[in-house]
N, C-alpha and C. Protein backbone atom coordinates (compact mmCIF):
# COMPACT_ATOMS: atom_id res chain seq x y z
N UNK A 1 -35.71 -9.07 42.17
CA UNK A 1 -36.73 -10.01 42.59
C UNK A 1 -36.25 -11.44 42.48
N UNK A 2 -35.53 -11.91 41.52
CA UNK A 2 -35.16 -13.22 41.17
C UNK A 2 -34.08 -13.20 42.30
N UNK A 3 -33.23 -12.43 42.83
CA UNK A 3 -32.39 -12.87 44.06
C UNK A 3 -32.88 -12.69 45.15
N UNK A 4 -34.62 -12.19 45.24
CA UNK A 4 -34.63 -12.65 46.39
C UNK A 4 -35.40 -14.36 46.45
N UNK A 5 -35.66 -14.75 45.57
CA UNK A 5 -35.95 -16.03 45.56
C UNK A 5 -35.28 -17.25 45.61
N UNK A 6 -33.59 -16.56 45.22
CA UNK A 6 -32.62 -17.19 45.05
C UNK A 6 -31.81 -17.62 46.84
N UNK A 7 -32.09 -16.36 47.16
CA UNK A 7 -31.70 -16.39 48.54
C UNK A 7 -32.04 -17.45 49.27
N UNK A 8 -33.99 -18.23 49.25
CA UNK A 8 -33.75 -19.01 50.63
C UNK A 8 -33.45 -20.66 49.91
N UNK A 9 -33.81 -20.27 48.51
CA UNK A 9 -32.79 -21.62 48.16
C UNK A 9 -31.84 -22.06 48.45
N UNK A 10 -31.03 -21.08 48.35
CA UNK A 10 -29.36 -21.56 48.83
C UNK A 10 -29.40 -21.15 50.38
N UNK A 11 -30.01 -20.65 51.23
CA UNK A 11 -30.37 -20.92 52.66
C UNK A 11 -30.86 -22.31 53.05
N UNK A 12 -32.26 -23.05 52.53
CA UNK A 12 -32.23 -23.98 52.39
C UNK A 12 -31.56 -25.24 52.15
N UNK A 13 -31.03 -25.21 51.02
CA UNK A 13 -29.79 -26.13 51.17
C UNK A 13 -28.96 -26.40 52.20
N UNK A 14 -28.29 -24.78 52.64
CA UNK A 14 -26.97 -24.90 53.31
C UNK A 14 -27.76 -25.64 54.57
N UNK A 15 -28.84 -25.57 54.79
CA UNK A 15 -29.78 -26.11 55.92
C UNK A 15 -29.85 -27.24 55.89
N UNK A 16 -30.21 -27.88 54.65
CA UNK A 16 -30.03 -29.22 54.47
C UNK A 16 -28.55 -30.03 55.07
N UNK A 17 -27.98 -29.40 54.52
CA UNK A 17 -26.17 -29.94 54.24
C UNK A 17 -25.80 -30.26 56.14
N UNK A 18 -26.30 -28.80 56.52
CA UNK A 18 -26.19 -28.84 57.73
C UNK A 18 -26.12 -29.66 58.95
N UNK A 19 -27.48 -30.76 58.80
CA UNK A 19 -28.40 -31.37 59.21
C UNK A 19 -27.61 -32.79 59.29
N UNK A 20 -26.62 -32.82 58.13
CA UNK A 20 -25.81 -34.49 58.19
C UNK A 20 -24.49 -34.18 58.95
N UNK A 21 -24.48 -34.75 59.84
CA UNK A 21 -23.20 -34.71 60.88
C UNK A 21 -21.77 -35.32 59.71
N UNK A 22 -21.50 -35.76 58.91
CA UNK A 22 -20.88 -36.10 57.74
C UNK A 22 -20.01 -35.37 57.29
N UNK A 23 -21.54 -34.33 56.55
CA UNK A 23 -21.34 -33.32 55.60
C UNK A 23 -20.08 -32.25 56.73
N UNK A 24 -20.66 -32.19 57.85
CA UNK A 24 -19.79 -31.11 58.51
C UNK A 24 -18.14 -31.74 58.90
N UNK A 25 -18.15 -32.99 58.57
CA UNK A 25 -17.14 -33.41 58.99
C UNK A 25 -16.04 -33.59 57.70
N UNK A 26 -16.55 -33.47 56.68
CA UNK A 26 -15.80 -33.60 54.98
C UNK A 26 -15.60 -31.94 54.91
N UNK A 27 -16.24 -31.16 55.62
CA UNK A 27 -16.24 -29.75 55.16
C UNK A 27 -16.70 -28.90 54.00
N UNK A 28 -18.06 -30.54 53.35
CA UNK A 28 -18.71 -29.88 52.16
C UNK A 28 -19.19 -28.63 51.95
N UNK A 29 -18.93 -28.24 50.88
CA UNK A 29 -19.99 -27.26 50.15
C UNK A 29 -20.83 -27.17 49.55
N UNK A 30 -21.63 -25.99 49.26
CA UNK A 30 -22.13 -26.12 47.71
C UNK A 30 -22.38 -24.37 46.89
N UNK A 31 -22.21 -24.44 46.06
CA UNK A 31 -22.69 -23.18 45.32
C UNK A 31 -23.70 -23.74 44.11
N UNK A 32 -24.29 -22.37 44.03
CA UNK A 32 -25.80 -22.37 42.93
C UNK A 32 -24.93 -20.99 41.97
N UNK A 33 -25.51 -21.56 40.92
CA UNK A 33 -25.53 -20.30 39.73
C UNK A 33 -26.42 -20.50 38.67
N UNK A 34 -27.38 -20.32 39.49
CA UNK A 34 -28.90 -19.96 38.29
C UNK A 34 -29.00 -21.37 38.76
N UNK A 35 -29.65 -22.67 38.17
CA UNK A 35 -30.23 -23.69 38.76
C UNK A 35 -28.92 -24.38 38.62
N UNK A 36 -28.06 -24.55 38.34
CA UNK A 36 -26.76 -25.57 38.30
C UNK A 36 -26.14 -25.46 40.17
N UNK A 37 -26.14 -27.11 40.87
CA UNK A 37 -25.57 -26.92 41.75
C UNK A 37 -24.27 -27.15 41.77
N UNK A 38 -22.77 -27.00 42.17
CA UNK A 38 -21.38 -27.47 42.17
C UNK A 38 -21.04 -28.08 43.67
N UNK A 39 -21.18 -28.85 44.40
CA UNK A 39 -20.63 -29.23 45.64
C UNK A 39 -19.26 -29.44 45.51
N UNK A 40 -18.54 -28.90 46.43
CA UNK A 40 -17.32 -28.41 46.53
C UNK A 40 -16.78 -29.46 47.90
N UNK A 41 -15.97 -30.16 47.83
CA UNK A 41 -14.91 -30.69 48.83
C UNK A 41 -13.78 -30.00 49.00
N UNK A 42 -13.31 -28.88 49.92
CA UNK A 42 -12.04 -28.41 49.91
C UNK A 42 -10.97 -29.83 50.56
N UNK A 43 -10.07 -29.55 50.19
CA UNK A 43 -9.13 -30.79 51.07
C UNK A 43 -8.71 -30.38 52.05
N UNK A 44 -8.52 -31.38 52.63
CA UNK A 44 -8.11 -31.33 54.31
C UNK A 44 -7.33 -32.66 54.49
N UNK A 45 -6.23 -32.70 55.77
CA UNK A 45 -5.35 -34.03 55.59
C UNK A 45 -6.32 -35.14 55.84
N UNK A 46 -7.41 -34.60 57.24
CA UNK A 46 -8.00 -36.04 57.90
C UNK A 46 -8.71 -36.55 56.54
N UNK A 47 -8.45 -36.30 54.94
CA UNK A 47 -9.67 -37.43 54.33
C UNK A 47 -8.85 -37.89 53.59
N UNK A 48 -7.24 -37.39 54.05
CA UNK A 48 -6.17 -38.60 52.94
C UNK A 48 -6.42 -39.95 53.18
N UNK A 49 -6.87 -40.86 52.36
CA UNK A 49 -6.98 -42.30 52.88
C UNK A 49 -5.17 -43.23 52.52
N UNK A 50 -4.39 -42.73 51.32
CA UNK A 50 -3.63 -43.09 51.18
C UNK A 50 -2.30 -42.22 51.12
N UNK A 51 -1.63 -42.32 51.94
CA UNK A 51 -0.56 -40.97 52.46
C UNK A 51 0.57 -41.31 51.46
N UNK A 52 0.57 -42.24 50.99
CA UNK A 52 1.92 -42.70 50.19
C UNK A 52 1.88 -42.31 48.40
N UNK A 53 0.79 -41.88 48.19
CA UNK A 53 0.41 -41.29 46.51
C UNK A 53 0.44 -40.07 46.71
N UNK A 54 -0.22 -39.05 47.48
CA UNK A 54 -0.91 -39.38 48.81
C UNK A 54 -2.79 -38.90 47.82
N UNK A 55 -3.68 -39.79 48.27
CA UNK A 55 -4.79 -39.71 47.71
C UNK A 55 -6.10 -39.44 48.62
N UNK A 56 -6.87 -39.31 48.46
CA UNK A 56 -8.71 -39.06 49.52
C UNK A 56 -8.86 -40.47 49.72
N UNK A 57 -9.33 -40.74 50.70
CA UNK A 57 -9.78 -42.62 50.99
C UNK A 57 -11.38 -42.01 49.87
N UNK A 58 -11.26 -43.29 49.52
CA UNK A 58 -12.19 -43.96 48.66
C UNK A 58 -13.67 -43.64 49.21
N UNK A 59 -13.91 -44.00 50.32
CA UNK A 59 -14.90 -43.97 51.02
C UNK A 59 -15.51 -41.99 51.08
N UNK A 60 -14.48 -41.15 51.26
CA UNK A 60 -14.47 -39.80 51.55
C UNK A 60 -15.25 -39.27 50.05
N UNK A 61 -14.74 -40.09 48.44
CA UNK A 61 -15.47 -39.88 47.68
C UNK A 61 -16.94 -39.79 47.18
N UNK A 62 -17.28 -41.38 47.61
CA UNK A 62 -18.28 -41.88 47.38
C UNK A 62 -19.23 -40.88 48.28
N UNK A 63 -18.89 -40.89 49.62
CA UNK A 63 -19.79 -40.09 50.21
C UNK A 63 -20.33 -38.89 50.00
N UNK A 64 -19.09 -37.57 49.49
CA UNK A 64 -19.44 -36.63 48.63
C UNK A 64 -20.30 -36.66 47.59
N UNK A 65 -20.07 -37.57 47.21
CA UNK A 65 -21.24 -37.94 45.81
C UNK A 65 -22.45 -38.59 46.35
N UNK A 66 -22.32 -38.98 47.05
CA UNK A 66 -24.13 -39.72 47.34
C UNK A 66 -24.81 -38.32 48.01
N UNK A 67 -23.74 -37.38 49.09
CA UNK A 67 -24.05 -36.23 49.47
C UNK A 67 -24.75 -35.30 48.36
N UNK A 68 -23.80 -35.10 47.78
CA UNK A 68 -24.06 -34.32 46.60
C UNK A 68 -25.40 -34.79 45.71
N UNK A 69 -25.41 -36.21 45.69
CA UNK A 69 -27.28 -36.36 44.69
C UNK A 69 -28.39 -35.98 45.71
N UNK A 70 -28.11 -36.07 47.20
CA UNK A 70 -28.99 -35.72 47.87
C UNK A 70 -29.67 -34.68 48.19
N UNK A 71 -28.30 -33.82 48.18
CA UNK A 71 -28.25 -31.92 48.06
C UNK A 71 -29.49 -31.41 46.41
N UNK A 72 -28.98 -32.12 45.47
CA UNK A 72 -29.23 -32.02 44.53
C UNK A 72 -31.34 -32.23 44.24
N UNK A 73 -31.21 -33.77 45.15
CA UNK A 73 -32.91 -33.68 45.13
C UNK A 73 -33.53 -32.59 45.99
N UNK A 74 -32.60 -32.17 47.24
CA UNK A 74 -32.94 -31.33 48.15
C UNK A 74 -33.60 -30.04 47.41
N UNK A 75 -32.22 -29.61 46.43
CA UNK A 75 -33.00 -28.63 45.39
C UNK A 75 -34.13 -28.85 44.76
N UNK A 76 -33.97 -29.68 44.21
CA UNK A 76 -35.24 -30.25 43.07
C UNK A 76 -36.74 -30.05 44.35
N UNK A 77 -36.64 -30.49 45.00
CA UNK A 77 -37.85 -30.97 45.42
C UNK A 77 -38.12 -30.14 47.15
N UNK A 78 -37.31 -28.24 46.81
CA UNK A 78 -37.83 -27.31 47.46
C UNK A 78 -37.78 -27.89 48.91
N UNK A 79 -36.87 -28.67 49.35
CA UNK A 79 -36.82 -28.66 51.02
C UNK A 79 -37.91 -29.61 51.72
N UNK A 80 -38.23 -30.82 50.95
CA UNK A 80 -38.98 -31.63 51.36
C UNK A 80 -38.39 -32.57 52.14
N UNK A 81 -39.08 -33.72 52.70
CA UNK A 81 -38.17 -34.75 53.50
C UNK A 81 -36.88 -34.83 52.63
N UNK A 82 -36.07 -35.52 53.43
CA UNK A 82 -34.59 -36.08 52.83
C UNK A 82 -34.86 -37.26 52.25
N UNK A 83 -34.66 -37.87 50.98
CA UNK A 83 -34.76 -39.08 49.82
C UNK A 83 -34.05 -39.85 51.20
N UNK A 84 -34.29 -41.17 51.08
CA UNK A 84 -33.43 -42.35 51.48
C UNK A 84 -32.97 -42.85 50.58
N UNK A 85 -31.48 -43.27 50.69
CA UNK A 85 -30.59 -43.99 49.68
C UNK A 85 -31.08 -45.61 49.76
N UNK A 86 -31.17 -46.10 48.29
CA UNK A 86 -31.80 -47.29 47.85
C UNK A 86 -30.16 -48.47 47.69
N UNK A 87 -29.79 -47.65 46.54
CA UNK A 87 -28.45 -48.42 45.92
C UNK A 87 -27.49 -46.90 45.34
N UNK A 88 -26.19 -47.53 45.46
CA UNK A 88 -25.73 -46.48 44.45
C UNK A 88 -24.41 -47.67 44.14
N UNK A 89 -23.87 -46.89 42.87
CA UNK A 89 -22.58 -47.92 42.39
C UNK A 89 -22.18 -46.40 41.94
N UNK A 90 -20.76 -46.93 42.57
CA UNK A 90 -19.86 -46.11 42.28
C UNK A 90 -18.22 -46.35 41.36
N UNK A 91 -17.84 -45.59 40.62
CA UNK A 91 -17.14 -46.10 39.79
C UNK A 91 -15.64 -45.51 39.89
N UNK A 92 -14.51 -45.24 40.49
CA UNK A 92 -13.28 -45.04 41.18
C UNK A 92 -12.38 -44.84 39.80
N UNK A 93 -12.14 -43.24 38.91
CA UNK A 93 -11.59 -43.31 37.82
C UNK A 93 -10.32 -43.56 37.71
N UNK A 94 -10.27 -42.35 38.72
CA UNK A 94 -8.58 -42.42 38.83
C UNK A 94 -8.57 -41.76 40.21
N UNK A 95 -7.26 -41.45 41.27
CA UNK A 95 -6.96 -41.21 42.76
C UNK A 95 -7.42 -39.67 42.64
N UNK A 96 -8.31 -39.46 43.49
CA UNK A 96 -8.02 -38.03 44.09
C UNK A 96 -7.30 -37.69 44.85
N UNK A 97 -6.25 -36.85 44.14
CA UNK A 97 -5.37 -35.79 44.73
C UNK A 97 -5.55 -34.85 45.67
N UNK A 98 -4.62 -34.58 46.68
CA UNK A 98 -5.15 -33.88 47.90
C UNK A 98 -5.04 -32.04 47.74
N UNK A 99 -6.28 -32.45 46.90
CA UNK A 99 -6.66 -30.51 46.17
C UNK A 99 -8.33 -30.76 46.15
N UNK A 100 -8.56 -29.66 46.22
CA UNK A 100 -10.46 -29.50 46.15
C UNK A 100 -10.93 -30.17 44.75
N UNK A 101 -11.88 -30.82 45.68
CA UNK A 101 -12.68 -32.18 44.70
C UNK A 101 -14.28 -31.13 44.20
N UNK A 102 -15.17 -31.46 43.04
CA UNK A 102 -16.00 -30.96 43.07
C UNK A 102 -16.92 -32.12 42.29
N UNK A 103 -18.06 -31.68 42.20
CA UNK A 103 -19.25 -32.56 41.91
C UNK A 103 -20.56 -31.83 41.39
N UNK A 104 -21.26 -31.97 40.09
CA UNK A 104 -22.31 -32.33 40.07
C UNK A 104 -23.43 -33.13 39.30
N UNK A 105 -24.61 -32.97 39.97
CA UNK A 105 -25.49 -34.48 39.82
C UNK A 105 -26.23 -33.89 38.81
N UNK A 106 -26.94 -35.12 38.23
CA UNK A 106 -28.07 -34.65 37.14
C UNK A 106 -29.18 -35.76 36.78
N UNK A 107 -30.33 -35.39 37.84
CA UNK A 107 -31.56 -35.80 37.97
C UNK A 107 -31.77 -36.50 36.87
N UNK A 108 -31.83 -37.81 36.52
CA UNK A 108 -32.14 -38.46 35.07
C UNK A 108 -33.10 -38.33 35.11
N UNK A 109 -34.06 -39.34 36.59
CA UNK A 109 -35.48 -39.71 36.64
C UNK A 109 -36.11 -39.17 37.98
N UNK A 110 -37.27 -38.35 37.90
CA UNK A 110 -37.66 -38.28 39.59
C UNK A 110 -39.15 -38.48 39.28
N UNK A 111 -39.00 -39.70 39.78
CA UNK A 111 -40.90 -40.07 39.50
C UNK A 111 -41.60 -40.25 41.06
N UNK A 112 -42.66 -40.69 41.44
CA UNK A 112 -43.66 -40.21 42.23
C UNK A 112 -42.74 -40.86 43.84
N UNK A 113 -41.92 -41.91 43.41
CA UNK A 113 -41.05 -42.22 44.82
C UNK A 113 -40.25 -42.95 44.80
N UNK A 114 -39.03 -43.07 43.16
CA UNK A 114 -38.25 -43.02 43.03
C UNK A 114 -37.63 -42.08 42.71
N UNK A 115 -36.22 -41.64 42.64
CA UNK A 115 -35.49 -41.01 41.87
C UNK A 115 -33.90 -41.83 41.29
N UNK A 116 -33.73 -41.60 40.04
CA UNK A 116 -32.93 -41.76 39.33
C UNK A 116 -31.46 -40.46 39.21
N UNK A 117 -30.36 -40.62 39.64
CA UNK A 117 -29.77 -39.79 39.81
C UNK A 117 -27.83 -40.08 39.41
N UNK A 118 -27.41 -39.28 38.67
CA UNK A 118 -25.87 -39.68 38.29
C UNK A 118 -25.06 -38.38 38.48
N UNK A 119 -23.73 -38.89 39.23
CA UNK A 119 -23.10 -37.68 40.01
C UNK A 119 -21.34 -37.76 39.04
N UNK A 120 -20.97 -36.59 38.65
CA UNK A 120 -19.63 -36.79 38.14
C UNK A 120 -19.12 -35.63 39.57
N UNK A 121 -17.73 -36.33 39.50
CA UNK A 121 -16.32 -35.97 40.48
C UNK A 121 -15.11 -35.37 39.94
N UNK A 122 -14.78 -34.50 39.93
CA UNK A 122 -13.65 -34.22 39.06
C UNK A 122 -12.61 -33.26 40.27
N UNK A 123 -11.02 -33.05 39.81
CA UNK A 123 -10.63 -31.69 40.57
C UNK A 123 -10.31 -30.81 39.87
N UNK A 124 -9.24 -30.55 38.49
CA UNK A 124 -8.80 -29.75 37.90
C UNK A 124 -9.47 -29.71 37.15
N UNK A 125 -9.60 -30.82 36.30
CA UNK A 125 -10.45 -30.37 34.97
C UNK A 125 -11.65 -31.62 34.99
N UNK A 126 -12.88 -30.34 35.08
CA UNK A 126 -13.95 -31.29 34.79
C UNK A 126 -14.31 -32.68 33.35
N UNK A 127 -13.45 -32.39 32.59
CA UNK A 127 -12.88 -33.36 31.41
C UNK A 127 -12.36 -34.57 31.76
N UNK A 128 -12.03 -34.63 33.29
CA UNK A 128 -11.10 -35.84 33.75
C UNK A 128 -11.19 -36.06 35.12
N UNK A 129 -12.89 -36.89 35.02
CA UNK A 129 -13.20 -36.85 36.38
C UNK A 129 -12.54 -38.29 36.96
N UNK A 130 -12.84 -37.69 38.53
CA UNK A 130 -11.82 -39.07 39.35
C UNK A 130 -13.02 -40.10 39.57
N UNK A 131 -14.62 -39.31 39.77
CA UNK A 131 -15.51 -40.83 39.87
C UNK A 131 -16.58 -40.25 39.83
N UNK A 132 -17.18 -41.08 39.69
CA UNK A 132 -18.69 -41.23 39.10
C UNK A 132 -19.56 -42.37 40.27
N UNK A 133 -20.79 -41.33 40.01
CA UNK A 133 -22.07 -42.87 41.02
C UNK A 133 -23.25 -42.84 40.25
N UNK A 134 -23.50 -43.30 39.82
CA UNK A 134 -25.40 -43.85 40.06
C UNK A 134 -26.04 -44.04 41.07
N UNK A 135 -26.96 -43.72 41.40
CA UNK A 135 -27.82 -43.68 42.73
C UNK A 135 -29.69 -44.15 41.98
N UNK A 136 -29.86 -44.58 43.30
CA UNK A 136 -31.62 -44.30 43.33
C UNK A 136 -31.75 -44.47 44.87
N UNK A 137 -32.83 -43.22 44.63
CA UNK A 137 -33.17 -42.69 45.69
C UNK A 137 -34.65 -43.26 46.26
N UNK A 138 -35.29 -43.16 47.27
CA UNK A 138 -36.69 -43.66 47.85
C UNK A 138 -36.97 -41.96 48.02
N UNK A 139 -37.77 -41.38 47.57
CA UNK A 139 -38.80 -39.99 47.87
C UNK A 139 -39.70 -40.25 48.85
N UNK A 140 -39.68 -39.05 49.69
CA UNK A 140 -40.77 -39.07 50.98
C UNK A 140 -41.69 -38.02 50.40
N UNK A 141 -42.93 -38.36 50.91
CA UNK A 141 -43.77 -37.37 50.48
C UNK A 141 -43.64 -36.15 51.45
């Protein structure tokens, strides 16, 4: 019974994800295991931004991660409108390496039409992530 409830969640989502011409172009993912989401960036050359380290452009990050808090309210809040992005700051730890990037967010604050939201980035070891964002979000009813 609990997988079939599980099912149009993660249908949902992938529906969500779908929906951003972006997302299909980074080749995001995401997986669920029990309520924890992981958005997954596999690598691909077109998001090397710097061929000479060789690293992900900067920009390819941030976006995963603002992706990823969005995916994340998407869950939270059962397939309702899509949040509009307010602000986010993002914080660049160290280069991502051209290997699968992953991410996830964790809802600080979701009040009546804000949300409060912080995303970690890591590839090998989640201990030594490459970046971090803060976000707030605008909620649609």
């Amino acid at each position: 019974m609990a997988e079939d409830a599980a099912t149009p969640t993660i249908e949902g989502l992938q529906a969500f994800m779908q929906r951003v011409p972006y997302v299909r172009f980074l080749g995001m993912g995401v997986e669920l295991a029990g309520d924890e989401m992981t958005a997954v960036l596999p690598f691909a050359q077109h998001l090397v931004g710097n061929p000479m380290i060789p690293a992900l452009h900067g920009g390819v990050i941030g976006a995963f991660m603002e992706m990823t808090a969005l995916a994340q309210l998407s869950l939270a809040q059962g397939g309702a409108r899509t949040p509009k992005t307010i602000d986010v700051t993002i914080e660049y730890l160290r280069p991502a390496r051209p290997s699968a990037t992953y991410a996830r967010a964790i809802l600080r604050k979701v009040g009546r039409r804000v949300a409060n939201v912080q995303v970690e980035a890591w590839q090998e070891s989640r201990a030594q992530p490459v970046a971090g964002l803060t976000g707030h979000f605008l909620l649609r009813g």
